[in-house]
C-alpha atoms as a PDB file:
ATOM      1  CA  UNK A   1       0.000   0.000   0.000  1.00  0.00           C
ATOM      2  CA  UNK A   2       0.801   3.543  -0.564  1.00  0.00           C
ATOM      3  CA  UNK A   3      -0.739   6.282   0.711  1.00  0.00           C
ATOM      4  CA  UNK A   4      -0.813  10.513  -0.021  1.00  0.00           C
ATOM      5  CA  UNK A   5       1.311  11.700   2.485  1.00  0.00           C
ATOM      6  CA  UNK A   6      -1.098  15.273   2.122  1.00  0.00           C
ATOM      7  CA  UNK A   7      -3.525  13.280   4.121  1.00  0.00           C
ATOM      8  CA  UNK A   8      -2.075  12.437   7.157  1.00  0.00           C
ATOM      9  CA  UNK A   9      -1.878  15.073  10.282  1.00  0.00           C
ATOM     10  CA  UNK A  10       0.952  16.959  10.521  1.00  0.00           C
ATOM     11  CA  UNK A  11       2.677  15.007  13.494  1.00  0.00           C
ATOM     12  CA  UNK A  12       1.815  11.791  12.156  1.00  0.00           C
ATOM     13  CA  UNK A  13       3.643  12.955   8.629  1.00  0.00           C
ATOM     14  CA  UNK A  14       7.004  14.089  10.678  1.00  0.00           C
ATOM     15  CA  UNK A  15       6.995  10.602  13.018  1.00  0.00           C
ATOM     16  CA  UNK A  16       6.930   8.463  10.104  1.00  0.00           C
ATOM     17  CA  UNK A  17       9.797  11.036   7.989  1.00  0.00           C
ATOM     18  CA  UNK A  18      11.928  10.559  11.004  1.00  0.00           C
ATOM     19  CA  UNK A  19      11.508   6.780  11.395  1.00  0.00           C
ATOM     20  CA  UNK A  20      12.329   6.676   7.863  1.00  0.00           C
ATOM     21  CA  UNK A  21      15.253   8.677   8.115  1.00  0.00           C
ATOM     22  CA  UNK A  22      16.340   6.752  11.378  1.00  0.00           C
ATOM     23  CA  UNK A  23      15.923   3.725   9.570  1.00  0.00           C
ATOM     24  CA  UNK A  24      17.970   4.437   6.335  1.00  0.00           C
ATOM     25  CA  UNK A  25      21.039   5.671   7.990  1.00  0.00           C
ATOM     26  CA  UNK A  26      20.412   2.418  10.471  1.00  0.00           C
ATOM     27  CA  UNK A  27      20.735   0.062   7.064  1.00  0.00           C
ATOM     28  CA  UNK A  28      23.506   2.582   5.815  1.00  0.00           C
ATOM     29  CA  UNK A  29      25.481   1.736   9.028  1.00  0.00           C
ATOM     30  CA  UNK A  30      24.847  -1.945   8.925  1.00  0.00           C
ATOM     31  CA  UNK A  31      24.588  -3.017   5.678  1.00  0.00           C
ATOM     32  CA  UNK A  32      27.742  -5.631   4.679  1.00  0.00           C
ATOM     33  CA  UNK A  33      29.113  -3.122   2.046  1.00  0.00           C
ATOM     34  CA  UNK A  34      31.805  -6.150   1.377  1.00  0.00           C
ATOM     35  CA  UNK A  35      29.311  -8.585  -0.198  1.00  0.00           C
ATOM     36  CA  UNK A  36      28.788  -5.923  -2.773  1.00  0.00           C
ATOM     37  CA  UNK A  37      32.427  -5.975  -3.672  1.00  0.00           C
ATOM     38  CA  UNK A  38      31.867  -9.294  -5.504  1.00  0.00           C
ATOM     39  CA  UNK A  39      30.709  -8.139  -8.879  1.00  0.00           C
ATOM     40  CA  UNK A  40      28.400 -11.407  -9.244  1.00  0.00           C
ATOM     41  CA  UNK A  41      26.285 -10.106  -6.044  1.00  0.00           C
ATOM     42  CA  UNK A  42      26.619  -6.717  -6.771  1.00  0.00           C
ATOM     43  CA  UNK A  43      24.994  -7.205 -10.302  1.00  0.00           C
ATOM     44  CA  UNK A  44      22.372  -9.240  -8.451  1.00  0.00           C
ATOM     45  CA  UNK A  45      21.630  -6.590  -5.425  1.00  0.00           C
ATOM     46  CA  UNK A  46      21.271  -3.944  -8.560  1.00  0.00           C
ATOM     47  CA  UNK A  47      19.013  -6.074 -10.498  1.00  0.00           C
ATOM     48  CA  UNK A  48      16.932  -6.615  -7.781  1.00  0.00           C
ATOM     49  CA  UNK A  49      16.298  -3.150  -6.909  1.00  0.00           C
ATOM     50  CA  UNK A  50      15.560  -2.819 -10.540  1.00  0.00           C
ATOM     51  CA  UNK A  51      12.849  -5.708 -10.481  1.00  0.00           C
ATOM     52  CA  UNK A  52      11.293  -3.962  -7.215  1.00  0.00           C
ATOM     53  CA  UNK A  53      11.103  -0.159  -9.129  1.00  0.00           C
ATOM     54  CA  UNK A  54       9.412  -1.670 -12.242  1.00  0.00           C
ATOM     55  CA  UNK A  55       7.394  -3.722  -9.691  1.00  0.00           C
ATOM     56  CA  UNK A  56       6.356  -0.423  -7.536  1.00  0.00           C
ATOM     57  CA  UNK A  57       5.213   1.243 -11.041  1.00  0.00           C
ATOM     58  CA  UNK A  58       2.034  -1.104 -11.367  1.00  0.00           C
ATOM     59  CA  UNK A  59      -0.132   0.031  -9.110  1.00  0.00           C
ATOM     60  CA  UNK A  60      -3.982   0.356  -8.453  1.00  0.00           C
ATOM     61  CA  UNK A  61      -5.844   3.292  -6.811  1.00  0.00           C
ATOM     62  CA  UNK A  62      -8.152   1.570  -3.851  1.00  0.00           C
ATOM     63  CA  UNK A  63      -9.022   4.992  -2.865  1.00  0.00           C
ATOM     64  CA  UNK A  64      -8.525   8.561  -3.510  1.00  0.00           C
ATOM     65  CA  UNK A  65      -4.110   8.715  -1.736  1.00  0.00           C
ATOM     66  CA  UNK A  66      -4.399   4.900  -1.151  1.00  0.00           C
ATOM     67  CA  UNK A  67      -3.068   2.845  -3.891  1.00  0.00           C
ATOM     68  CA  UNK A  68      -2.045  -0.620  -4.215  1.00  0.00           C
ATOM     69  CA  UNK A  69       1.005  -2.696  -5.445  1.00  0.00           C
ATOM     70  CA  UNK A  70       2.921  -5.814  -4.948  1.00  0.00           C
ATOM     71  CA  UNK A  71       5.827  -5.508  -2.940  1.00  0.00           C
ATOM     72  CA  UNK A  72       8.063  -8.036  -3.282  1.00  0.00           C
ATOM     73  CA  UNK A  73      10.334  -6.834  -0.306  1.00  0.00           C
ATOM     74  CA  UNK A  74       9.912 -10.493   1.154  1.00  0.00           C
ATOM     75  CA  UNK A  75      12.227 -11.961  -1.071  1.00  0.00           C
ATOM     76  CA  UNK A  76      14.564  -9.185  -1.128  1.00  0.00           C
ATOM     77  CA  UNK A  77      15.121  -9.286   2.359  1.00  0.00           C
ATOM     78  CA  UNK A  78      15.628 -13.290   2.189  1.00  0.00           C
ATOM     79  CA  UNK A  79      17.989 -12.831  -0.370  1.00  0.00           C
ATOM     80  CA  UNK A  80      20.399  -9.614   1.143  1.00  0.00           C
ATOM     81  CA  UNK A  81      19.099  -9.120   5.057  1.00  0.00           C
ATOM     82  CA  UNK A  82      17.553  -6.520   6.703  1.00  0.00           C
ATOM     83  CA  UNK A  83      20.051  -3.619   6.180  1.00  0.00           C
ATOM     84  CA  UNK A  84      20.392  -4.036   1.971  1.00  0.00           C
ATOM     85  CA  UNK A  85      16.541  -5.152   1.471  1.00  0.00           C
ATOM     86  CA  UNK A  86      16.336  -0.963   3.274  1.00  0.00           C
ATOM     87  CA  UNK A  87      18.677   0.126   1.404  1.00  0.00           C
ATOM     88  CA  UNK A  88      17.216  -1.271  -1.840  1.00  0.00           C
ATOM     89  CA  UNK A  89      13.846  -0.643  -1.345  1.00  0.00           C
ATOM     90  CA  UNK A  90      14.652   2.929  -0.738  1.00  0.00           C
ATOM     91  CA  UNK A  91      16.533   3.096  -4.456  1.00  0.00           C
ATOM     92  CA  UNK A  92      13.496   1.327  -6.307  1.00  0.00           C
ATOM     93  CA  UNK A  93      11.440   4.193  -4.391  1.00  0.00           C
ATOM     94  CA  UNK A  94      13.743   7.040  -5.076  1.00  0.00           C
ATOM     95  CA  UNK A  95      13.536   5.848  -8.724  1.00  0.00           C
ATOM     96  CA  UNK A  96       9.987   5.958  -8.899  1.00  0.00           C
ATOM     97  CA  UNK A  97       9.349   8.824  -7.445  1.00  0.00           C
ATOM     98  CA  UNK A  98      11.987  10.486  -9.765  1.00  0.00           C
ATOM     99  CA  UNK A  99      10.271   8.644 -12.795  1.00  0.00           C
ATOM    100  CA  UNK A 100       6.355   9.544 -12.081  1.00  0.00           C
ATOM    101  CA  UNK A 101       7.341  13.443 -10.268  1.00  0.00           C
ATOM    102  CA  UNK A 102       6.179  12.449  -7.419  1.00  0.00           C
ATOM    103  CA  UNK A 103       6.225  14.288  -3.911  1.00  0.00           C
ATOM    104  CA  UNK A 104       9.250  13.237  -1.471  1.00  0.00           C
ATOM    105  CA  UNK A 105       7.216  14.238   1.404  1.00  0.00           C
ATOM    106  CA  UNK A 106       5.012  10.298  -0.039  1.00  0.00           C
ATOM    107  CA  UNK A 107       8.579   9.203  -0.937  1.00  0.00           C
ATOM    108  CA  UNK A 108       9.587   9.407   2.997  1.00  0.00           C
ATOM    109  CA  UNK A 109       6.190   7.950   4.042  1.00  0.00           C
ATOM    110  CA  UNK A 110       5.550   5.022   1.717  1.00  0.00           C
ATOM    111  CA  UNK A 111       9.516   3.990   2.283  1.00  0.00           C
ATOM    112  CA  UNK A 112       8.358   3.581   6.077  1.00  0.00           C
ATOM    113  CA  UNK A 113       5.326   1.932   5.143  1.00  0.00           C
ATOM    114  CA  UNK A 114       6.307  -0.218   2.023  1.00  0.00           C
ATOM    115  CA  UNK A 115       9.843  -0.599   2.860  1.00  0.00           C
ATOM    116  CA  UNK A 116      11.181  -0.583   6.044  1.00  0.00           C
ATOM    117  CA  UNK A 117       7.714  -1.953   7.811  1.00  0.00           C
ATOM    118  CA  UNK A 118       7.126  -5.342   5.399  1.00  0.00           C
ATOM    119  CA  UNK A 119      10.947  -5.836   5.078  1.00  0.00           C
ATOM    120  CA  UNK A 120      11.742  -5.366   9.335  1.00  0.00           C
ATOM    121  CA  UNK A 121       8.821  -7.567   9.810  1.00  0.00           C
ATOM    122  CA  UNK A 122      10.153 -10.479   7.505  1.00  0.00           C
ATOM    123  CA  UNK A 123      12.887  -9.972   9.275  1.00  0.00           C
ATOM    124  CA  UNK A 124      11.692 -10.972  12.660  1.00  0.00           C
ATOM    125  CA  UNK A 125       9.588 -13.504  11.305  1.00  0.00           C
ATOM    126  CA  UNK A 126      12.725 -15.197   9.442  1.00  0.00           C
ATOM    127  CA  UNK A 127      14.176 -15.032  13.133  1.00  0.00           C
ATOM    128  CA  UNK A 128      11.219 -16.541  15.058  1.00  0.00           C
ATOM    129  CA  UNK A 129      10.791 -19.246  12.231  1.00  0.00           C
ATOM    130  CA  UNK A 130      14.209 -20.225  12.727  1.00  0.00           C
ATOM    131  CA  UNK A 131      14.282 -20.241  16.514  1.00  0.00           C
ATOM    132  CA  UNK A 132      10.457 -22.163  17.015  1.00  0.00           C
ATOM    133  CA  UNK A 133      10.057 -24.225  13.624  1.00  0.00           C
ATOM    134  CA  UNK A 134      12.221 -27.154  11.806  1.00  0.00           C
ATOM    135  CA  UNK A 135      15.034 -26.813   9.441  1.00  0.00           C
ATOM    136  CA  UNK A 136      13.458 -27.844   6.623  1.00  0.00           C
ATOM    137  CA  UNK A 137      13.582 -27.114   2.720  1.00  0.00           C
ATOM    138  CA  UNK A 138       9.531 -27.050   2.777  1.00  0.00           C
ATOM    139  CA  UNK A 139       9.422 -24.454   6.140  1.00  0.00           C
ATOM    140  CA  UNK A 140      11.470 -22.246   4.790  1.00  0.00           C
ATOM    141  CA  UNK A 141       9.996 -21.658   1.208  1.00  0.00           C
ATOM    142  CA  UNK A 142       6.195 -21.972   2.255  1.00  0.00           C
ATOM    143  CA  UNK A 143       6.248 -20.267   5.635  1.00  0.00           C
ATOM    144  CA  UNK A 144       9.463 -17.505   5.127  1.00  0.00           C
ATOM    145  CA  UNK A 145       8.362 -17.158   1.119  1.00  0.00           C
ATOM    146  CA  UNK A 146       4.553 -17.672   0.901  1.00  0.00           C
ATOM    147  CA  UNK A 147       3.063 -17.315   4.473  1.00  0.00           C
ATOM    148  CA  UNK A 148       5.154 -13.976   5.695  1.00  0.00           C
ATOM    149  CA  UNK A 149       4.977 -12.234   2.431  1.00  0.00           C
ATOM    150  CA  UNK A 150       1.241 -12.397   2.591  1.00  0.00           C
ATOM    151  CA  UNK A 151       1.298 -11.416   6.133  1.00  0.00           C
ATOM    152  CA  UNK A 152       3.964  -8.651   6.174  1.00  0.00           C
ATOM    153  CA  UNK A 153       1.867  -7.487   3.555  1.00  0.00           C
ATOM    154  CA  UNK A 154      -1.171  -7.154   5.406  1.00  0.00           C
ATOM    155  CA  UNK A 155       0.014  -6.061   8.644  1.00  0.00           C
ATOM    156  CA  UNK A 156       1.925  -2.561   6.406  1.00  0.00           C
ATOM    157  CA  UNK A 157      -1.424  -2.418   4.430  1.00  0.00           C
ATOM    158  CA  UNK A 158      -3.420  -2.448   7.986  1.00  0.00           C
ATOM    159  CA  UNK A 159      -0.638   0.400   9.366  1.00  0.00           C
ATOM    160  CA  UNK A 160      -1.517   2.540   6.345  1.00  0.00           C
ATOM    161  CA  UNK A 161      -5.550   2.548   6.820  1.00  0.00           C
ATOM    162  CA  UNK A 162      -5.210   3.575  10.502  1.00  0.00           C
ATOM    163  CA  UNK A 163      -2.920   6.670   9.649  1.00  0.00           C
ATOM    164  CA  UNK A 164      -5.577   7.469   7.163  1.00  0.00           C
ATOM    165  CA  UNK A 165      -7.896   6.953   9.747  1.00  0.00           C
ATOM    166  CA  UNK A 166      -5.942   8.633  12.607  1.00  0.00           C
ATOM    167  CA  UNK A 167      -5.534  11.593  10.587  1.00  0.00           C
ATOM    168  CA  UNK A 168      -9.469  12.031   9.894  1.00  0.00           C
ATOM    169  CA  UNK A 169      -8.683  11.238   5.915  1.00  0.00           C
ATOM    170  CA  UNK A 170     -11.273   8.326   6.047  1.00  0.00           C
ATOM    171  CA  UNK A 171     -13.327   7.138   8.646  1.00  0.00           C
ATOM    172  CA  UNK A 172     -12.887   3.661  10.118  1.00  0.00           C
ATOM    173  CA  UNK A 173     -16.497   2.688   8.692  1.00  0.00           C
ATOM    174  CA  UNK A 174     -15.872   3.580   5.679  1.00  0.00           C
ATOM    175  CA  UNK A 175     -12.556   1.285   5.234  1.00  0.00           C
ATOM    176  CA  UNK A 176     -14.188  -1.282   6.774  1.00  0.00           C
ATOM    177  CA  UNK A 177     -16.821  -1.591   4.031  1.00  0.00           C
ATOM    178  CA  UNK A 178     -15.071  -0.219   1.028  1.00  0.00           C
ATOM    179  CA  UNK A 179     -11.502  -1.692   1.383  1.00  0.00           C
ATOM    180  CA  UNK A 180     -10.684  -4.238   3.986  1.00  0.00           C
ATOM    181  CA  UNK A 181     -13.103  -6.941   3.037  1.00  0.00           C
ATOM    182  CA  UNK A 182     -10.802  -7.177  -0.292  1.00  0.00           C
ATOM    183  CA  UNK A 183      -7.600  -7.488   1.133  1.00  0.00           C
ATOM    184  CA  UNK A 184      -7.464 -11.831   1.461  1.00  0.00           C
ATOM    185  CA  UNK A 185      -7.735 -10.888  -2.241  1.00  0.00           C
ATOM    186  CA  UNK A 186      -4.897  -8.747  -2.648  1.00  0.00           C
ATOM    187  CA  UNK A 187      -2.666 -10.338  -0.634  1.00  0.00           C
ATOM    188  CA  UNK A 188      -2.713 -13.990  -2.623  1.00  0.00           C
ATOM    189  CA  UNK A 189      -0.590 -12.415  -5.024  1.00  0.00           C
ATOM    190  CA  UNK A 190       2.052 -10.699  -2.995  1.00  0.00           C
ATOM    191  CA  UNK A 191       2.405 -14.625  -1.022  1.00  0.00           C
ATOM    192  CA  UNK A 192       2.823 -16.114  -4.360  1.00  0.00           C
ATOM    193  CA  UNK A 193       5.538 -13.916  -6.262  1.00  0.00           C
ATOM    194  CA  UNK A 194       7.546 -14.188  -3.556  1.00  0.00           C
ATOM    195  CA  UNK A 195       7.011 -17.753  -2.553  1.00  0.00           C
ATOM    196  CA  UNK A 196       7.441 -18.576  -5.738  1.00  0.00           C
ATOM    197  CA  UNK A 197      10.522 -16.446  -6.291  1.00  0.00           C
ATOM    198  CA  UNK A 198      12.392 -17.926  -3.327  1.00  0.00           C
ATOM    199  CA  UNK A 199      11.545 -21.525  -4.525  1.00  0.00           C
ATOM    200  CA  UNK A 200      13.419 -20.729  -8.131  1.00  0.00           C
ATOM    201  CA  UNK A 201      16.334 -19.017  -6.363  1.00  0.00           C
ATOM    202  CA  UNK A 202      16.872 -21.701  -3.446  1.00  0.00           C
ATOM    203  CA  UNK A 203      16.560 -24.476  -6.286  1.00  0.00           C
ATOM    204  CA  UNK A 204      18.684 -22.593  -8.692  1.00  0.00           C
ATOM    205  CA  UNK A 205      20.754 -19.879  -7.354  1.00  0.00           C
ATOM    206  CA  UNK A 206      21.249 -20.772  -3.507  1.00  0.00           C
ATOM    207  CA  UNK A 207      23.958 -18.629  -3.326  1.00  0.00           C
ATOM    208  CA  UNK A 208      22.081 -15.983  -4.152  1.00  0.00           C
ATOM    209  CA  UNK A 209      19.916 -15.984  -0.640  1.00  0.00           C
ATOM    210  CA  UNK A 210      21.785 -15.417   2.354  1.00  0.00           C
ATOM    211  CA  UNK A 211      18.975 -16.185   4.898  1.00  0.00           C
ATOM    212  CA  UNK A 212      19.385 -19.808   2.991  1.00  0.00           C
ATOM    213  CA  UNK A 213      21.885 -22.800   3.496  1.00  0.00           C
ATOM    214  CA  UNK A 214      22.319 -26.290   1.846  1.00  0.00           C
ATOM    215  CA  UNK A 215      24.013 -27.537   5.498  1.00  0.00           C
ATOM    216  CA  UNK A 216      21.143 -26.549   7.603  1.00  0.00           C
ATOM    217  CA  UNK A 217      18.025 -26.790   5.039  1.00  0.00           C
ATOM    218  CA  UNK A 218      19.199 -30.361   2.669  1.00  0.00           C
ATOM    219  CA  UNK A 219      22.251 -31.875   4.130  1.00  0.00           C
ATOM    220  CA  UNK A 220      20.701 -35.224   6.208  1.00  0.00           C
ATOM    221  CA  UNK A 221      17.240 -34.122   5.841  1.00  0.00           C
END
């Protein structure tokens, strides 16, 4: 989801611009600047942030400064880790916004929302999964690829309605009949790109996915 940053209150615009901002330089600090010194990963970190601008262009107006698009951020944050899947997110974004003239006031705020939120949360879920669930080839492609996309998904779409709603833009009611009864159906298709992106690149292109390894997820299972 993305969302008209004209319509949220004035204190709830500056929160998210500085949790965005605390958040980038966060992933600027972190991020493993090393792995991009290998041309083969650097090629593929690049391509992916191309794949997520092209995928941020095809969106759907649910409402008047509420739109909708696939995010894909799942699978880029299985593939690099919390600190790049920021970082790259916040290129495809910067690129788009460049591309359609689009305000950077809704650059800040939909980076929180579509970025940093989906992508931290995948993050922690990739954690818990690990901690509470079995090693498994099958657990990590349907529950980190398929289940938390969808959810991740859902839980940034939910955050962006009750800004909306926070801010007086919409009234709970009126989401509630016009927009959340749809989202099951809007979320199938965010669960199954990147499901179905992390099954093609853990079956062909392991290396590729850091969050992924042959010892822990094949070897003796």
């Amino acid at each position: 989801m993305t969302i008209d940053a004209g319509l949220l209150s004035p204190l709830l615009l500056w929160v998210l611009i500085a949790l965005f901002a605390l958040s980038f330089l966060l992933a600027l600090r972190l991020a493993p600047w090393r792995k991009l010194k290998e041309p083969e990963q650097a090629n593929v970190f690049f391509g992916a942030s191309v794949a997520l601008l092209l995928l941020w262009h095809l969106e759907t107006q649910v409402q008047p400064g509420l739109s909708y698009h696939l995010l894909g951020v799942t699978a880029v944050t299985l593939m690099f880790g919390w600190s790049l899947a920021v970082v790259s997110a916040t290129l495809a974004l910067a690129g788009v916004t460049l591309n359609t003239g689009g305000a950077w006031k809704d650059f800040a705020v939909n980076a929180f929302l579509a970025g940093v939120v989906p992508i931290t949360l995948t993050q922690f879920a990739l954690i818990l999964i690990r901690w509470y669930l079995p090693k498994q080839f099958f657990v990590y492609v349907l529950i980190n690829g398929f289940v938390t996309a969808g959810l991740v998904a859902a839980c940034a779409a939910y955050l962006a309605i009750a800004l909306l709603v926070m801010s007086g833009a919409y009234s709970f009611a009126e989401m509630g009949e016009k927009v959340i009864p749809f989202f099951p159906l809007m979320f199938m298709p965010e669960a199954f790109l990147n499901g179905w992106a992390m099954v093609v690149l853990v079956a062909f292109k392991p290396g590729w996915v850091y969050s992924f390894s042959d010892e822990q997820y094949l070897k003796g299972k």
